[in-house]
Protein backbone atom coordinates (compact mmCIF):
# COMPACT_ATOMS: atom_id res chain seq x y z
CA UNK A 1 -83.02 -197.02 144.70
CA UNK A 2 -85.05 -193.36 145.61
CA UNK A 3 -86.83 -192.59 142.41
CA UNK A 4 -87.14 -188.76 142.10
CA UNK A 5 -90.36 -187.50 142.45
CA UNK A 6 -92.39 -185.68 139.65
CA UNK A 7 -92.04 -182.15 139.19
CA UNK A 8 -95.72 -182.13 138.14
CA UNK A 9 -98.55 -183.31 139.51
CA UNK A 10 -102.31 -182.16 140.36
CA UNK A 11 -101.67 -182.40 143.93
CA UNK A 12 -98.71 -182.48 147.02
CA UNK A 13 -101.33 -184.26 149.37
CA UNK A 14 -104.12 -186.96 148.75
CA UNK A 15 -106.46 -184.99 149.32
CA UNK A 16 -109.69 -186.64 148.53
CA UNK A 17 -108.68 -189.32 151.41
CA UNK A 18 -108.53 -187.04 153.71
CA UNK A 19 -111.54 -185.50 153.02
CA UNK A 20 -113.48 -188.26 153.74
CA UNK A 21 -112.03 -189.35 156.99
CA UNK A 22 -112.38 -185.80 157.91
CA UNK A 23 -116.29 -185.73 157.28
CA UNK A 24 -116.83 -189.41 159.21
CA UNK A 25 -114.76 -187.80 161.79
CA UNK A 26 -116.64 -184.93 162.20
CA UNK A 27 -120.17 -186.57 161.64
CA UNK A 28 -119.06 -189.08 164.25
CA UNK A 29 -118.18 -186.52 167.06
CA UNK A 30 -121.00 -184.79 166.50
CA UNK A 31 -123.43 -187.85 165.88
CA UNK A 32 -122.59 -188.61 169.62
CA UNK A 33 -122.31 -185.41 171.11
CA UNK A 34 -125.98 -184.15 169.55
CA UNK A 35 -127.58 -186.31 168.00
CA UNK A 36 -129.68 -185.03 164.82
CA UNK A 37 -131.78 -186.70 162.72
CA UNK A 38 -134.60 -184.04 161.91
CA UNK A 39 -137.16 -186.91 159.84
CA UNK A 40 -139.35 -189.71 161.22
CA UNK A 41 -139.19 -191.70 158.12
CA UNK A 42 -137.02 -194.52 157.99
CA UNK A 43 -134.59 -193.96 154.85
CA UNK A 44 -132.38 -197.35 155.42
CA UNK A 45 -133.47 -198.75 152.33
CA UNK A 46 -132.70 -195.84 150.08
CA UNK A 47 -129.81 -194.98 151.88
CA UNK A 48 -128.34 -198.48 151.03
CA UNK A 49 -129.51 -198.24 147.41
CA UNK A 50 -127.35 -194.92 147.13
CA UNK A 51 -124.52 -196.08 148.75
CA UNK A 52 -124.62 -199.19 146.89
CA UNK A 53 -124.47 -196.58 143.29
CA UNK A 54 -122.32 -194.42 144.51
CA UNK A 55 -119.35 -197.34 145.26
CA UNK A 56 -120.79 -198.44 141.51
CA UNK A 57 -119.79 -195.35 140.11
CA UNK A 58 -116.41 -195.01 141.85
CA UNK A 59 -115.37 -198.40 141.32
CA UNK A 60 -116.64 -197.84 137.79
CA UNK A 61 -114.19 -195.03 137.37
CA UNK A 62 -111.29 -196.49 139.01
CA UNK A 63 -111.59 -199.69 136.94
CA UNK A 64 -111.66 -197.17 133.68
CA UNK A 65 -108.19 -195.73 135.25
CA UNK A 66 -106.75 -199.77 135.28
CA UNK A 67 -108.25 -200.58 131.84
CA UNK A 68 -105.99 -198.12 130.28
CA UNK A 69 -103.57 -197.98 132.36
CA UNK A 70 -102.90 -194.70 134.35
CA UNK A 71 -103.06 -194.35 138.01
CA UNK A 72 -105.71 -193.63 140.80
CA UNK A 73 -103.38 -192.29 143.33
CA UNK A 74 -104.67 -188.09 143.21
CA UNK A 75 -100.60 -187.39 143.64
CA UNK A 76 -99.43 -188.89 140.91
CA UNK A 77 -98.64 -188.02 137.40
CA UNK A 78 -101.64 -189.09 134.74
CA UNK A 79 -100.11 -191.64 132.35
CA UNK A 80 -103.11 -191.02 129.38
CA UNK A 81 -106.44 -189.15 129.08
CA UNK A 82 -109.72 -190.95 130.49
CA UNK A 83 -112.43 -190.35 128.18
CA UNK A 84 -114.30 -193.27 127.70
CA UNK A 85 -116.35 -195.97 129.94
CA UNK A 86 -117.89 -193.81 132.64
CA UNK A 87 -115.74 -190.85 131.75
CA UNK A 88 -117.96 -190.16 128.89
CA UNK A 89 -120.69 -189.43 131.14
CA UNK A 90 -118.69 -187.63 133.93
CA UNK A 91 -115.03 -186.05 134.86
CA UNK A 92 -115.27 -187.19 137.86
CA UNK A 93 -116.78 -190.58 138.25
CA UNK A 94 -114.54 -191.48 141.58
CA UNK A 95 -115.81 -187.99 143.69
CA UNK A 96 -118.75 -187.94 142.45
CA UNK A 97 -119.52 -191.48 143.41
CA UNK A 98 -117.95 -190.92 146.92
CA UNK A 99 -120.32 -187.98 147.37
CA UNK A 100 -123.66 -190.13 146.06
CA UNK A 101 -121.99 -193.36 148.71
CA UNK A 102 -122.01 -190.56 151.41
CA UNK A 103 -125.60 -189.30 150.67
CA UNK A 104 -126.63 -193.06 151.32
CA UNK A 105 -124.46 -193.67 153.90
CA UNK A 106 -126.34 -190.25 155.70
CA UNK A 107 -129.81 -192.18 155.06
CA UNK A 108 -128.93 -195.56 155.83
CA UNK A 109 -127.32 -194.62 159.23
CA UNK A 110 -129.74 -191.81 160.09
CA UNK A 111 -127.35 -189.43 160.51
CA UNK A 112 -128.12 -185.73 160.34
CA UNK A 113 -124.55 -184.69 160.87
CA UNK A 114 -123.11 -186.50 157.97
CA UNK A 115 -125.71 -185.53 155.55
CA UNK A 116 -124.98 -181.83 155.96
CA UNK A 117 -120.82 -182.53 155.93
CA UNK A 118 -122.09 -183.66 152.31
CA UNK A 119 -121.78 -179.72 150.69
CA UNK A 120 -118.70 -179.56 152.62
CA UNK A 121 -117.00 -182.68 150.96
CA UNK A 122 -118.39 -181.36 147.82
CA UNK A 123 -116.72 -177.82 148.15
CA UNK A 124 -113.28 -179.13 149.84
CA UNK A 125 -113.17 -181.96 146.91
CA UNK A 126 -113.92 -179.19 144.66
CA UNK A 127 -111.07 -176.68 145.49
CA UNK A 128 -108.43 -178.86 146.68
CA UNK A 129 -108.45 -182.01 144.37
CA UNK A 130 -110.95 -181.60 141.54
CA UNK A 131 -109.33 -177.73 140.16
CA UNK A 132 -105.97 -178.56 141.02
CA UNK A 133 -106.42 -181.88 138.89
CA UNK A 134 -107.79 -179.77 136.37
CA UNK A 135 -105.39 -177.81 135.51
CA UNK A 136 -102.96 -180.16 135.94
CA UNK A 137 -104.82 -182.48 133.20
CA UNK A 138 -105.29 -179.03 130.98
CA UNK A 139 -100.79 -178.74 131.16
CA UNK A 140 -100.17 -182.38 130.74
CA UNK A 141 -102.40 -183.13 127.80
CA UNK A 142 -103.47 -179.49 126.33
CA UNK A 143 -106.23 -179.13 123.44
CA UNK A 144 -107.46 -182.53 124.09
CA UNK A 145 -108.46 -182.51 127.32
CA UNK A 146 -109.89 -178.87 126.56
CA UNK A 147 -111.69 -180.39 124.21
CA UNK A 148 -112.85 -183.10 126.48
CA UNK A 149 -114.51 -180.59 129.16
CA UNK A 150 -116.41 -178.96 126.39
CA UNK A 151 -118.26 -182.33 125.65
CA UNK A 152 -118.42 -183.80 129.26
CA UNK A 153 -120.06 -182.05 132.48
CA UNK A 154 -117.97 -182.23 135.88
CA UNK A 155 -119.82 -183.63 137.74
CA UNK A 156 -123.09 -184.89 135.96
């Protein structure tokens, strides 16, 4: 049996996904075709300690999502309002974790190239998943979730 598929939803594509393959992709090709790295200082250690928070955060949000039972997938329709756990502390626990992960990942593998697709993961998350989602959110659940970005930052 085809279940029909929502008539609304934040988002047609996964975006955020794509995103990130996009920026490896692009960091890769251009890792090996010029290298950069423009320190001298060794930044494994921190680099690993950032990744290491930003999968904490993420995971942090997308355990939230399970706990009460609504879905992770960025296409799909939100079954309730995320407030609490990590939510109180940020909208967007899952990016913004996956944009602290990539920061470390930059540091631990030296790479100059991924560090500066970082703003670009942060803009592309930003107007193709994060405002779509948004307003999405702001139709499905109204006054609440209104009320909910008036106490709690995007990002951080």
């Amino acid at each position: 049996m085809i279940e029909p598929e929502p008539t609304d939803r934040p988002n047609r594509y996964p975006w955020p996904p794509i995103i990130y393959v996009a920026a490896l992709v692009c960091a890769y090709v251009l890792e090996r075709a010029l290298p950069l790295w423009p320190v001298s200082i060794d930044l494994k250690w921190l680099g690993m300690s950032l990744a290491a928070a930003g999968m904490f955060i993420a995971i942090a949000g997308v355990i939230q999502f399970k706990t009460i039972g609504t879905i992770v997938d960025p296409t799909g329709e939100a079954k309730v309002l995320a407030t609490g756990g990590i939510y109180r502390f940020t909208r967007n626990p899952m990016y913004l974790g996956a944009v602290i992960f990539f920061i470390g990942l930059a540091l631990w593998l030296r790479s100059g190239w991924l560090l500066l697709m970082v703003p670009a993961i942060v803009i592309t998350l930003q107007s193709l998943a994060i405002e779509r989602e948004e307003h999405y959110l702001s139709r499905r659940f109204g006054e609440p979730y209104r009320d909910y970005c008036t106490k709690v930052r995007r990002w951080f």
